[in-house]
Protein backbone atom coordinates (compact mmCIF):
# COMPACT_ATOMS: atom_id res chain seq x y z
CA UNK A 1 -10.79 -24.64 15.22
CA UNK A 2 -7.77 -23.08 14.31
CA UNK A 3 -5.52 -21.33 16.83
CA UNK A 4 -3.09 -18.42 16.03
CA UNK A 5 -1.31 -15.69 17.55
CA UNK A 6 -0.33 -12.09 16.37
CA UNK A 7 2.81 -9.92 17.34
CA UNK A 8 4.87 -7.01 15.83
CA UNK A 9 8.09 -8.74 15.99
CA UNK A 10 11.05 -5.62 16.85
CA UNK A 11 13.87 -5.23 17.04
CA UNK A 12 13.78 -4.82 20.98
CA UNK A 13 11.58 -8.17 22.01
CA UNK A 14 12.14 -11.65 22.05
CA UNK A 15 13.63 -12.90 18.71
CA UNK A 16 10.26 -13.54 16.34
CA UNK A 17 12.20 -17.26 15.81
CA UNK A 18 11.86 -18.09 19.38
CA UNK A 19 8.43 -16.84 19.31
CA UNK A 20 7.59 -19.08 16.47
CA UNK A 21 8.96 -22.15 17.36
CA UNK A 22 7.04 -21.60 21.24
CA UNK A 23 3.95 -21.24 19.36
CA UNK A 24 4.71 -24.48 17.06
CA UNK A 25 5.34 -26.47 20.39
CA UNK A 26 2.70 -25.29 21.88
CA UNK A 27 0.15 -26.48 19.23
CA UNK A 28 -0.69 -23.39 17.85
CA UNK A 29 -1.43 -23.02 13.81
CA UNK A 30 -0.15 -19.96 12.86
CA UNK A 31 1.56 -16.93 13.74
CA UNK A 32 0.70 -13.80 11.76
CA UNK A 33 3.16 -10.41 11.68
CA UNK A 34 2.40 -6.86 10.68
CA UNK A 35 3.66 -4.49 8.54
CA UNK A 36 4.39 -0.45 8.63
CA UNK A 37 8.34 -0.03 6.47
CA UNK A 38 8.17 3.71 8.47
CA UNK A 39 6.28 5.88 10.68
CA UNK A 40 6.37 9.23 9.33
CA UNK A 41 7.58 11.85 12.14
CA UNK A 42 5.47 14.41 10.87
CA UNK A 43 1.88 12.02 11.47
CA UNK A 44 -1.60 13.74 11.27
CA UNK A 45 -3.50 10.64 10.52
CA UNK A 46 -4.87 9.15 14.01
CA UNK A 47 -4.06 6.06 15.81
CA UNK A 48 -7.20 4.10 15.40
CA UNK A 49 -6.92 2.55 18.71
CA UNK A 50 -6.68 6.08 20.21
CA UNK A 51 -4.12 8.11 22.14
CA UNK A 52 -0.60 7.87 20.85
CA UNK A 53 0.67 5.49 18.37
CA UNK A 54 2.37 2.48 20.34
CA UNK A 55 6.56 2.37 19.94
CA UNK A 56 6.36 -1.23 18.24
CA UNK A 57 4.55 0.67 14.90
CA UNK A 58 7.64 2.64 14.03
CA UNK A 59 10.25 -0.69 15.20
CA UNK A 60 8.90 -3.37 13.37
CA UNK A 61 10.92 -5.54 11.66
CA UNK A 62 9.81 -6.47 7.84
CA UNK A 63 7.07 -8.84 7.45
CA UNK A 64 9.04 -11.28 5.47
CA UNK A 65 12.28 -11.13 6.59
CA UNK A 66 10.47 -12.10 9.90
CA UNK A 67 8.84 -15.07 8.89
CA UNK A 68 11.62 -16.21 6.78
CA UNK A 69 13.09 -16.62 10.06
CA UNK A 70 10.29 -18.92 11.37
CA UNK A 71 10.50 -20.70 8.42
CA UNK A 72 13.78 -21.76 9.22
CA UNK A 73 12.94 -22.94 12.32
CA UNK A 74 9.79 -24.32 12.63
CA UNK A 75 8.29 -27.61 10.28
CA UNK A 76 4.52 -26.92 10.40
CA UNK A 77 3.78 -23.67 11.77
CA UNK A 78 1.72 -21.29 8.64
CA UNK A 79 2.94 -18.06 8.33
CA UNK A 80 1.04 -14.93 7.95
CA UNK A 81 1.07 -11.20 6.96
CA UNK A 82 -1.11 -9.80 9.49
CA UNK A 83 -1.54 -7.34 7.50
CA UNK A 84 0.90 -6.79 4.10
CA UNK A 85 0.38 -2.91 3.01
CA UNK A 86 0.54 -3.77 -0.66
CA UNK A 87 -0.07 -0.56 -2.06
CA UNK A 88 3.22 0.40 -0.40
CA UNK A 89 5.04 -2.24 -2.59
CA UNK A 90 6.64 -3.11 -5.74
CA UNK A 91 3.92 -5.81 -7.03
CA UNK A 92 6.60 -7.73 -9.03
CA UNK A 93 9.25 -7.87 -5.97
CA UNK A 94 6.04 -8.72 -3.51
CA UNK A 95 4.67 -11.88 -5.79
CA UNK A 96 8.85 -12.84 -5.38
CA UNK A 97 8.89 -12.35 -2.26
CA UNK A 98 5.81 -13.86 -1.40
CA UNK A 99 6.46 -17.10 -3.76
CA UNK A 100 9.92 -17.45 -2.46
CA UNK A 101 8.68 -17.56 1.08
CA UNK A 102 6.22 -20.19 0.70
CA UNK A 103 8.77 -22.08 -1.21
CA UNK A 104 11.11 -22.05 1.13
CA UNK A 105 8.62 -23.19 3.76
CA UNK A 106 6.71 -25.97 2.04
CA UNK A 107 3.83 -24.06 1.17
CA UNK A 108 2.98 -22.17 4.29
CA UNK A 109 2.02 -18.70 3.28
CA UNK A 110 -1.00 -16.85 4.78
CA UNK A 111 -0.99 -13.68 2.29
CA UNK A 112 -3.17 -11.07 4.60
CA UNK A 113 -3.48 -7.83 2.87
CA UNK A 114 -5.59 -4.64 3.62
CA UNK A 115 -6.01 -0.51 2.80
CA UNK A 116 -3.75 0.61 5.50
CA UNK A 117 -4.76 3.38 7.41
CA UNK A 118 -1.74 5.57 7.76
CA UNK A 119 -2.39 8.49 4.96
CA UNK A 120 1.47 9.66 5.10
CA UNK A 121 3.10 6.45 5.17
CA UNK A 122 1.22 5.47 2.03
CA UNK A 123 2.34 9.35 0.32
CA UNK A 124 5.65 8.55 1.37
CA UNK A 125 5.17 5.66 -0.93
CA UNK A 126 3.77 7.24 -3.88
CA UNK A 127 0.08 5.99 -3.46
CA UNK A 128 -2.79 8.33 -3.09
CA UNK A 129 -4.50 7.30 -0.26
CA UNK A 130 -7.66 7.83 -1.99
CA UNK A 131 -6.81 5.46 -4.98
CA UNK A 132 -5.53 2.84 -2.13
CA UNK A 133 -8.19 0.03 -2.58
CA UNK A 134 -7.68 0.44 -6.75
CA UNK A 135 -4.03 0.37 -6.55
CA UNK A 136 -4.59 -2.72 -4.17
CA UNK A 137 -7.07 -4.83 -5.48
CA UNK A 138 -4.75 -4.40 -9.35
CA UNK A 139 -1.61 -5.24 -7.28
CA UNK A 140 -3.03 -8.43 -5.99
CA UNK A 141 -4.36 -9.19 -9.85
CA UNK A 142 -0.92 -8.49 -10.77
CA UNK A 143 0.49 -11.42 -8.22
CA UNK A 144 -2.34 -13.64 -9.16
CA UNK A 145 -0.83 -13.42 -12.83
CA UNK A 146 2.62 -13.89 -11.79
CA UNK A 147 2.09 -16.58 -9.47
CA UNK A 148 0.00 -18.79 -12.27
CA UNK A 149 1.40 -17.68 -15.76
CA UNK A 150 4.74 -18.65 -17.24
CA UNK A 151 4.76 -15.78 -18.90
CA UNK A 152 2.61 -12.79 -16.91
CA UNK A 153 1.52 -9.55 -18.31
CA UNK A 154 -0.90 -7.06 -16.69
CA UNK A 155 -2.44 -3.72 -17.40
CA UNK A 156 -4.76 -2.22 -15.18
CA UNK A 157 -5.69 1.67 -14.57
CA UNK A 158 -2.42 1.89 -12.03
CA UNK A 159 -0.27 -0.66 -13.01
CA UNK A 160 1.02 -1.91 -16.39
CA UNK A 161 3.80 -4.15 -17.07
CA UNK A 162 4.18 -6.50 -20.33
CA UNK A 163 5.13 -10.38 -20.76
CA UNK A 164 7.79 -11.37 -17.99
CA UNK A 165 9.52 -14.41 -16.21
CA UNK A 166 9.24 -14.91 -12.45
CA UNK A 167 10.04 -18.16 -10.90
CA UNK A 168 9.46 -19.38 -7.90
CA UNK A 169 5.90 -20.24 -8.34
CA UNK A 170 4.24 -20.29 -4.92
CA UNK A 171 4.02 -24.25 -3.76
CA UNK A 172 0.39 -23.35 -2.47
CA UNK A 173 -1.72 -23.74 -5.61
CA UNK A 174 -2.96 -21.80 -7.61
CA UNK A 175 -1.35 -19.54 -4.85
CA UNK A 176 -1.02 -19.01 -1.12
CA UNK A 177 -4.74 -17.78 0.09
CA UNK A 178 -5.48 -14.09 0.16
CA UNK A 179 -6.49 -12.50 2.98
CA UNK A 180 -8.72 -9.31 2.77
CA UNK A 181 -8.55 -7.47 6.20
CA UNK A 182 -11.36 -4.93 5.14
CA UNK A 183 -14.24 -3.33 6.81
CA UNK A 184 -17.60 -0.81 5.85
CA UNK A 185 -19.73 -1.19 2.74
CA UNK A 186 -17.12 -1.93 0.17
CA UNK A 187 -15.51 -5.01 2.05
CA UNK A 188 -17.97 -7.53 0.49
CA UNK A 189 -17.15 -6.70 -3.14
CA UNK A 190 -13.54 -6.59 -1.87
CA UNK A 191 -13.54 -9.90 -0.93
CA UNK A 192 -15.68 -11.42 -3.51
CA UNK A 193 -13.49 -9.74 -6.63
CA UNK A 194 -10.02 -11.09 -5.17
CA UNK A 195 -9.85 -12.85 -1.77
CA UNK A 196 -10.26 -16.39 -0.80
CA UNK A 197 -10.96 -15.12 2.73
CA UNK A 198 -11.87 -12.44 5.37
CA UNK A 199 -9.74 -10.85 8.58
CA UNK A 200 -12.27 -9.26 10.26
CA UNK A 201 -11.43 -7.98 14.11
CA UNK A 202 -13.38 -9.82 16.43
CA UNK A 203 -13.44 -7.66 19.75
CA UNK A 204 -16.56 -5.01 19.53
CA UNK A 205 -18.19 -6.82 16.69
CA UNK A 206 -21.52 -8.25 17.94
CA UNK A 207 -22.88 -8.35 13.91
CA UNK A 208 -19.73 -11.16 12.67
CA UNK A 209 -22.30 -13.96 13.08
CA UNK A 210 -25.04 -11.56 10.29
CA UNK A 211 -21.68 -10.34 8.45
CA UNK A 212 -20.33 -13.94 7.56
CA UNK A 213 -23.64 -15.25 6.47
CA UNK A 214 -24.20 -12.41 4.47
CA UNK A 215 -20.85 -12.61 3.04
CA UNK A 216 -21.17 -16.42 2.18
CA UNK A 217 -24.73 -16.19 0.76
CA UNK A 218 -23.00 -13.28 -1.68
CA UNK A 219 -20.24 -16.08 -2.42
CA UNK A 220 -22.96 -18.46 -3.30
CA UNK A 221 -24.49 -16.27 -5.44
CA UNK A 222 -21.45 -15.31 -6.96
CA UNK A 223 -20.91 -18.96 -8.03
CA UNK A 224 -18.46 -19.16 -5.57
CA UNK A 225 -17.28 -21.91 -2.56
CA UNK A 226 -17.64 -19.71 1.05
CA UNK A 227 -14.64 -17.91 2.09
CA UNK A 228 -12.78 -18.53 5.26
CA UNK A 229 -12.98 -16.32 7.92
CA UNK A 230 -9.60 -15.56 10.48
CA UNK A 231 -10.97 -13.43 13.50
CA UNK A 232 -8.14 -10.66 14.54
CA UNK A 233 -7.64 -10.17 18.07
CA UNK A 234 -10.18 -12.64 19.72
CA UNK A 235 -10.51 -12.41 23.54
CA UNK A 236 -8.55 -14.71 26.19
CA UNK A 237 -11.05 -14.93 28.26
CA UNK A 238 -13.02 -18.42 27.48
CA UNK A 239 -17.03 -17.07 28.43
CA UNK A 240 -16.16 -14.50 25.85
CA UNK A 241 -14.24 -16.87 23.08
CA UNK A 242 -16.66 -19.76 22.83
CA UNK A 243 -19.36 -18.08 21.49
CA UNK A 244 -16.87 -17.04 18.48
CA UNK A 245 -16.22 -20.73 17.54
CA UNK A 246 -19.65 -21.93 16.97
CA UNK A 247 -20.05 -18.87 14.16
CA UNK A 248 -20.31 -20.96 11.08
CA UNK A 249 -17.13 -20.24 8.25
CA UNK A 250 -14.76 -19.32 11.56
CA UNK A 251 -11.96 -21.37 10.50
CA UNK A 252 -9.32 -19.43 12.83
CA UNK A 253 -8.74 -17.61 16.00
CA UNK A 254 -5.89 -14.84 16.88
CA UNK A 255 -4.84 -14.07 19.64
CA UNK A 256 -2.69 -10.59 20.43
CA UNK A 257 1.02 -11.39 21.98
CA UNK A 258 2.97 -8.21 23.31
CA UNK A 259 6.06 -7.28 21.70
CA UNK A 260 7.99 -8.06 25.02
CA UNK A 261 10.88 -10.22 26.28
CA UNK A 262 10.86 -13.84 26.25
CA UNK A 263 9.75 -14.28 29.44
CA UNK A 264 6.73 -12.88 29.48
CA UNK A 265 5.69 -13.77 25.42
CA UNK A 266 6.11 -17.46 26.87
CA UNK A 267 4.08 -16.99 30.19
CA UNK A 268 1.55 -15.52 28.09
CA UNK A 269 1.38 -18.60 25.71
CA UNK A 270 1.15 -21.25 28.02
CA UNK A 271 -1.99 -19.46 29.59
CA UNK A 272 -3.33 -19.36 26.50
CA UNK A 273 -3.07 -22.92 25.71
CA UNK A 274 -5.05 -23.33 28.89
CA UNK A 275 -7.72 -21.00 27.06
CA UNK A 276 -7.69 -23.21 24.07
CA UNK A 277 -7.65 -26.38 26.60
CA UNK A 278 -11.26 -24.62 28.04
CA UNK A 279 -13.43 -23.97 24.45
CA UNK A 280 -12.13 -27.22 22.69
């Protein structure tokens, strides 16, 4: 099993560099970041977790400026969006940035991706919140091309663009894996028409074991290999984790790190390598 960790890096908490190479020495896998570019003042769309939106939404730094500066410091440690709000980007400057941070790391990318939930941060973007899953699932197409083609072109319902030239190519082939954090009755499809794998939050969900069978007998069908599954936001507590690792297709565990000072992001680690030391 693999073991990650999660944390909106801002620009008040420890320095997301130190955080990565503590993970890295710690034996962890991965570290995965967020992403919101704003927090609109004027909000009417809830907090899903309830109660007012935590200060880390509206401080967080850029996903891949973030990692970038992992990158740099750390030799093994895979580096993921946790989750990249696509439809809020330029598909062309994502696929570069994307492909030039995986170059620049050796072929480390984790490309998590997902619907957002935050109607008037996508509006402020130009996407209908509605048409969110469409513009996302053509965006990622869009990278695919880029990422594989010499010369790319797409045209979709939302996105057209002819012939062009984008290097770097991602050193992950054909691409870094796509992530699909998705949930309800359309994840499936989702996941089956573009992803290589699932982000599905762990805490609360007593049907994963059902979901991921269904999802990989769909695969099967579908004439394709199983996907892998990441579990968001797994518990610390080891009577409550182990059950999670023997689910068959769980290839990786997050856990949640506060966006705190040093300190306390590096007490919190080193209990939860004793977690890790108690389910292996």
């Amino acid at each position: 099993m693999k073991f990650g960790a999660y944390i909106f890096p801002t620009d008040y908490s420890a320095p997301v560099d130190r955080v990565g190479q503590a993970l890295e020495e710690r034996g962890f896998e991965s570290i995965f970041v967020p992403e919101h570019t704003h927090i609109p003042a004027n909000r009417e769309t809830p907090y899903p977790g309830g109660g007012e939106l935590p200060k880390q939404y509206s401080h967080t730094l850029d996903p891949f400026v973030a990692l970038g500066a992992v990158a740099g410091v750390t030799k093994q440690l895979m580096l993921g969006t946790g989750i990249s709000l696509v439809m809020e980007r330029d598909p062309i400057i994502l696929a570069k940035s994307v492909a030039s941070l995986d170059h620049i790391s050796g072929g480390r990318v984790l490309f998590g991706v997902g619907g957002g939930w935050n109607k008037e941060e996508m509006r402020n973007h130009g996407t209908d919140p509605k048409l969110r899953w469409k513009v996302l699932r053509e965006r990622v197409e869009a990278m695919q091309a880029i990422w594989t083609q010499e010369e790319a072109s797409y045209h979709g319902e939302t996105l057209h663009f002819e012939k062009i030239w984008s290097w770097p190519k991602p050193v992950q082939q054909p691409h870094p894996p796509i992530i699909l954090g998705s949930e309800g009755g359309r994840a499936f499809d989702r996941l089956l028409n573009y992803a290589d794998g699932w982000i599905p939050f762990a805490r609360g969900n007593e049907k994963l074991p059902e979901q991921i069978r269904e999802l990989n007998e769909r695969a099967a069908q579908a004439g394709r290999k199983p996907l892998t599954v990441t579990l968001f936001n797994v518990p610390t507590d080891p009577a409550r984790l182990a059950p999670l690792l023997e689910i068959p297709g769980v290839e990786r565990c997050l856990f949640g790190l506060p966006p705190e000072n040093e300190s306390v992001i590096l007490s919190r680690l080193d209990k939860l390598v004793g977690t890790m030391q108690q389910v292996a």
